[in-house]
Protein backbone atom coordinates (compact mmCIF):
# COMPACT_ATOMS: atom_id res chain seq x y z
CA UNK A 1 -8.97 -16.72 8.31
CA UNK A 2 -12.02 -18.28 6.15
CA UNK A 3 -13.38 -14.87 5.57
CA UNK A 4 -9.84 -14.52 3.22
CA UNK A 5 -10.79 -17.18 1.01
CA UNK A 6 -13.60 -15.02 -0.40
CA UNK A 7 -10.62 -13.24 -1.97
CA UNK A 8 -9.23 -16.50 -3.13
CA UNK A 9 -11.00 -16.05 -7.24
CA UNK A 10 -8.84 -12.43 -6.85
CA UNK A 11 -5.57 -13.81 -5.76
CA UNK A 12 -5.57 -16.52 -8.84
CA UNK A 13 -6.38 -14.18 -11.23
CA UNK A 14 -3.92 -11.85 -10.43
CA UNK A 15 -1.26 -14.56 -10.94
CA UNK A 16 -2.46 -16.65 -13.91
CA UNK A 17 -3.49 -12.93 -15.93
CA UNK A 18 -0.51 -11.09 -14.80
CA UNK A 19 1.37 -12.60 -17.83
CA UNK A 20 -1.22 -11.07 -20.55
CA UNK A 21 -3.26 -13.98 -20.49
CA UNK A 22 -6.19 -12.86 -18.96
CA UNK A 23 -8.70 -15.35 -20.76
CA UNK A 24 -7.47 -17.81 -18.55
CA UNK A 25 -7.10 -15.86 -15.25
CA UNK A 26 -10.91 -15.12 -16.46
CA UNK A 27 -12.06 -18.53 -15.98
CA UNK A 28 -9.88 -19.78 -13.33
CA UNK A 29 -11.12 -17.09 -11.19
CA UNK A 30 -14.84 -17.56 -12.27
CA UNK A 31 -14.57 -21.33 -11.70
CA UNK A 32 -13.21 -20.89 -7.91
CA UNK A 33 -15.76 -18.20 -7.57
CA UNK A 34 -18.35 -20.52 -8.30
CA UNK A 35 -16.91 -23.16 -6.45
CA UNK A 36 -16.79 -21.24 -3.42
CA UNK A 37 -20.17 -19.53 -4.10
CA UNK A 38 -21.84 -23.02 -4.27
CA UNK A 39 -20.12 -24.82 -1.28
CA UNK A 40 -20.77 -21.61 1.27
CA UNK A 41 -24.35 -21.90 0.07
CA UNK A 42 -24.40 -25.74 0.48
CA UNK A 43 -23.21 -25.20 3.83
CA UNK A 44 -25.84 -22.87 5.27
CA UNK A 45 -24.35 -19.29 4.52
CA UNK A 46 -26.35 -16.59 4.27
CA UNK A 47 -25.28 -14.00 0.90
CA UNK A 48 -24.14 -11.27 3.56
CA UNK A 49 -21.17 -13.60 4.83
CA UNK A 50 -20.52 -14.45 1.02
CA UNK A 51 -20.65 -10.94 -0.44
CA UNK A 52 -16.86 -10.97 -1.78
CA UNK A 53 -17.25 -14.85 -3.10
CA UNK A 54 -20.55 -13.73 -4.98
CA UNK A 55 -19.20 -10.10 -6.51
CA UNK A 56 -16.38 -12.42 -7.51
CA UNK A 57 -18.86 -14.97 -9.34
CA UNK A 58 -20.42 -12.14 -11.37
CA UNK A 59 -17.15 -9.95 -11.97
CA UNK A 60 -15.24 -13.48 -13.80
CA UNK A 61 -18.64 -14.27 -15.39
CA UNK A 62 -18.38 -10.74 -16.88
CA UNK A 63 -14.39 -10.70 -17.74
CA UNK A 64 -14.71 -14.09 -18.83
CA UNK A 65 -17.31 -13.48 -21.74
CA UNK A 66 -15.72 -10.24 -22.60
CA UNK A 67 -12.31 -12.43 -22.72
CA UNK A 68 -13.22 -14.94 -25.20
CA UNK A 69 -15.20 -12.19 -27.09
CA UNK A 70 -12.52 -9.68 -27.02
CA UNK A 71 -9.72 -11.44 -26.41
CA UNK A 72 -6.93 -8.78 -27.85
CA UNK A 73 -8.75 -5.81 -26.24
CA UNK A 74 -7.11 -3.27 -25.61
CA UNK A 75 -8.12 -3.76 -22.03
CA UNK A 76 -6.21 -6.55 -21.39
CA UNK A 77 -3.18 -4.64 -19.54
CA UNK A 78 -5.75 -3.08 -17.56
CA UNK A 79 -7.26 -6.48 -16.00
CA UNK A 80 -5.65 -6.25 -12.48
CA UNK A 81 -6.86 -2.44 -12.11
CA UNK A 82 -10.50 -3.68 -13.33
CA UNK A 83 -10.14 -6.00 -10.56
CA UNK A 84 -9.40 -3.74 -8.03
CA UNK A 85 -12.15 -1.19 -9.13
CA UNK A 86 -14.66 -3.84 -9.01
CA UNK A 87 -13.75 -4.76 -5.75
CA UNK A 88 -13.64 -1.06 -4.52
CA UNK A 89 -16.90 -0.58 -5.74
CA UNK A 90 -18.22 -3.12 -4.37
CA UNK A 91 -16.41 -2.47 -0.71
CA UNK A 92 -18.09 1.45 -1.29
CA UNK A 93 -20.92 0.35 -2.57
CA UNK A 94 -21.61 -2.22 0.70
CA UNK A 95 -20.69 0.80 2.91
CA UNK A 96 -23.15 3.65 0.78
CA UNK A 97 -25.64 0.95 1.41
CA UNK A 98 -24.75 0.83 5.18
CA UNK A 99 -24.27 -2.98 4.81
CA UNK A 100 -20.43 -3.31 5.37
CA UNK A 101 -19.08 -6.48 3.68
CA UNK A 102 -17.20 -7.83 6.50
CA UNK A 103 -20.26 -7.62 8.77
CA UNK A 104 -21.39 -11.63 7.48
CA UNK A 105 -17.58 -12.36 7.96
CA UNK A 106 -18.01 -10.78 11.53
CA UNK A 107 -20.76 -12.12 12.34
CA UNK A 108 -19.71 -15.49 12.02
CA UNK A 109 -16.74 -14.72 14.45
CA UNK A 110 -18.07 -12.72 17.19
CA UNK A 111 -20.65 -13.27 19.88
CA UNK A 112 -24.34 -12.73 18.93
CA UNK A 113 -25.07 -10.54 21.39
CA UNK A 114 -22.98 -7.75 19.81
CA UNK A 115 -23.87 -7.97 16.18
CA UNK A 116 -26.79 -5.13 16.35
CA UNK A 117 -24.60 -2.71 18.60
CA UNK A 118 -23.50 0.68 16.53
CA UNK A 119 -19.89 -0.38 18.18
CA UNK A 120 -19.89 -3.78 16.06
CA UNK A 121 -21.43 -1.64 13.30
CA UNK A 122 -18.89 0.85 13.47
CA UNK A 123 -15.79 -1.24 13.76
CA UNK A 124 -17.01 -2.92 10.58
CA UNK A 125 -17.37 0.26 9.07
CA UNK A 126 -13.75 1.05 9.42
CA UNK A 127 -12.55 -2.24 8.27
CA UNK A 128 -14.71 -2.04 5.49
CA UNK A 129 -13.57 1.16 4.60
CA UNK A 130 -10.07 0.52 4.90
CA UNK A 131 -10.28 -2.38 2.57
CA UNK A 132 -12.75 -0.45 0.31
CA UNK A 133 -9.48 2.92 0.02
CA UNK A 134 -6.93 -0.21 -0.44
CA UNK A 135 -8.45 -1.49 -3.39
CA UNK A 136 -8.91 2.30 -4.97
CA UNK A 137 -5.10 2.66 -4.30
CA UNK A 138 -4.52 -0.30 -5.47
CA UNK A 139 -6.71 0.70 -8.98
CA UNK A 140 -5.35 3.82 -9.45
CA UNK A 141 -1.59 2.48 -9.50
CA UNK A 142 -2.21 -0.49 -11.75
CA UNK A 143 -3.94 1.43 -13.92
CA UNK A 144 -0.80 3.90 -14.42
CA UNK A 145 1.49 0.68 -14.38
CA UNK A 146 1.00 -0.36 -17.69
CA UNK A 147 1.78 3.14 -19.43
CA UNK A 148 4.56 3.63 -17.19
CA UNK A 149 6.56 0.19 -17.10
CA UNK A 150 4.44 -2.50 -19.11
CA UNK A 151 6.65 -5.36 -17.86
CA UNK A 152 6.87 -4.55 -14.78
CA UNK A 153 4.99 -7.86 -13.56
CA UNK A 154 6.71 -7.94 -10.38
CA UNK A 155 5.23 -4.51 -9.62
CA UNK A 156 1.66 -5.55 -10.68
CA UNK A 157 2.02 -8.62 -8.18
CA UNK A 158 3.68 -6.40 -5.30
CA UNK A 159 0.90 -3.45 -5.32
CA UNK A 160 -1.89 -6.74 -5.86
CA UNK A 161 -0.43 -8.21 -2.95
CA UNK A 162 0.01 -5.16 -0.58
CA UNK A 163 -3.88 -4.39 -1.57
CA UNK A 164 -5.08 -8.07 0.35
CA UNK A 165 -2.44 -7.73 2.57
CA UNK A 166 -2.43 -4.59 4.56
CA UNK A 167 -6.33 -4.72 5.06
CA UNK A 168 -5.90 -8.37 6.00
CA UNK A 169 -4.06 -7.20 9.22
CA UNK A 170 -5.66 -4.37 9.81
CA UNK A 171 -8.95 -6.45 9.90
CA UNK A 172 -7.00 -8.92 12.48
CA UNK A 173 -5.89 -6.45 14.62
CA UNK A 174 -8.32 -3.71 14.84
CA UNK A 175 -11.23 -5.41 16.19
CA UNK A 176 -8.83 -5.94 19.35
CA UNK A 177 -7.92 -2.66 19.43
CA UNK A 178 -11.23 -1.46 19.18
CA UNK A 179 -12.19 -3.69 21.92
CA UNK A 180 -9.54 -2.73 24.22
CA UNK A 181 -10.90 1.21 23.72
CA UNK A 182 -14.40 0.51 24.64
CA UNK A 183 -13.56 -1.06 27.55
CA UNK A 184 -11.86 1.42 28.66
């Protein structure tokens, strides 16, 4: 359950910036990211268990300058979609690198004696990925939300939510699954 706090700067942002106010979500999100960033460090994490907390830290740092900078940018409808494509790319971008992002999370859960076995590598792989074609839904149907139905907040915060939640329990339950099939 700790690994989901990583996604803790996402989850505020996409509640205080869902009602146009993105400066805001900006910094809240930045500020947590940090936060969390500094206090997994503190404690002795290595960056590949912190990979979501740290993408986080420079994504808000990012939004946030353009925010105050820009703060009526035409953008601004856009901000939960930017979210998710940042966090797609940087679920694809762990996986084109052959570094899955929940391997650190894994890691930290699972005996040391499996964490250099293809299997371990593999199921990661497919959690990874699963996560990784969430948040690409996820982009592609907030960025057609705003066109379609710009108030539609409750949407934004349903399709935000389904894009943490349904990878969250796959993540939970395939592992098992996976388990059960190799000893098989």
């Amino acid at each position: 359950m700790r690994g989901l706090l990583g996604f803790l700067p996402w989850i505020v942002y996409a509640f205080v910036a869902t009602g146009d106010e993105w400066r805001w979500g900006a910094i809240t999100g930045l500020v947590i990211a940090v936060v969390l960033v500094g206090l997994d460090r503190r404690a002795g994490k290595g960056w590949d268990e912190i990979v979501i907390e740290a993408s986080a830290a420079v994504f808000f740092a990012c939004l946030t300058v353009f925010a105050l900078v820009v703060p009526h940018s035409p953008l601004t409808p856009y901000g939960p979609a930017l979210v998710n494509l940042w966090l797609a790319g940087t679920a694809w971008g762990s996986l084109v690198i052959r570094r899955p992002f929940t391997l650190g999370i894994a890691r930290t859960m699972a005996p040391r004696d499996i964490w250099e076995s293809p299997w371990f590598h593999r199921v990661n792989a497919v959690i990874t990925t699963v996560w990784a074609a969430a948040f690409t839904v996820a982009a592609l149907c907030l960025a057609f939300v705003p066109a379609a139905a710009p108030h539609a907040t409750a949407l934004v915060i349903a399709i935000k939510a389904l894009s943490f939640a349904l990878p969250a329990l796959f993540a939970a339950w395939y592992p098992k699954r996976a388990r059960r099939a190799l000893i098989k």
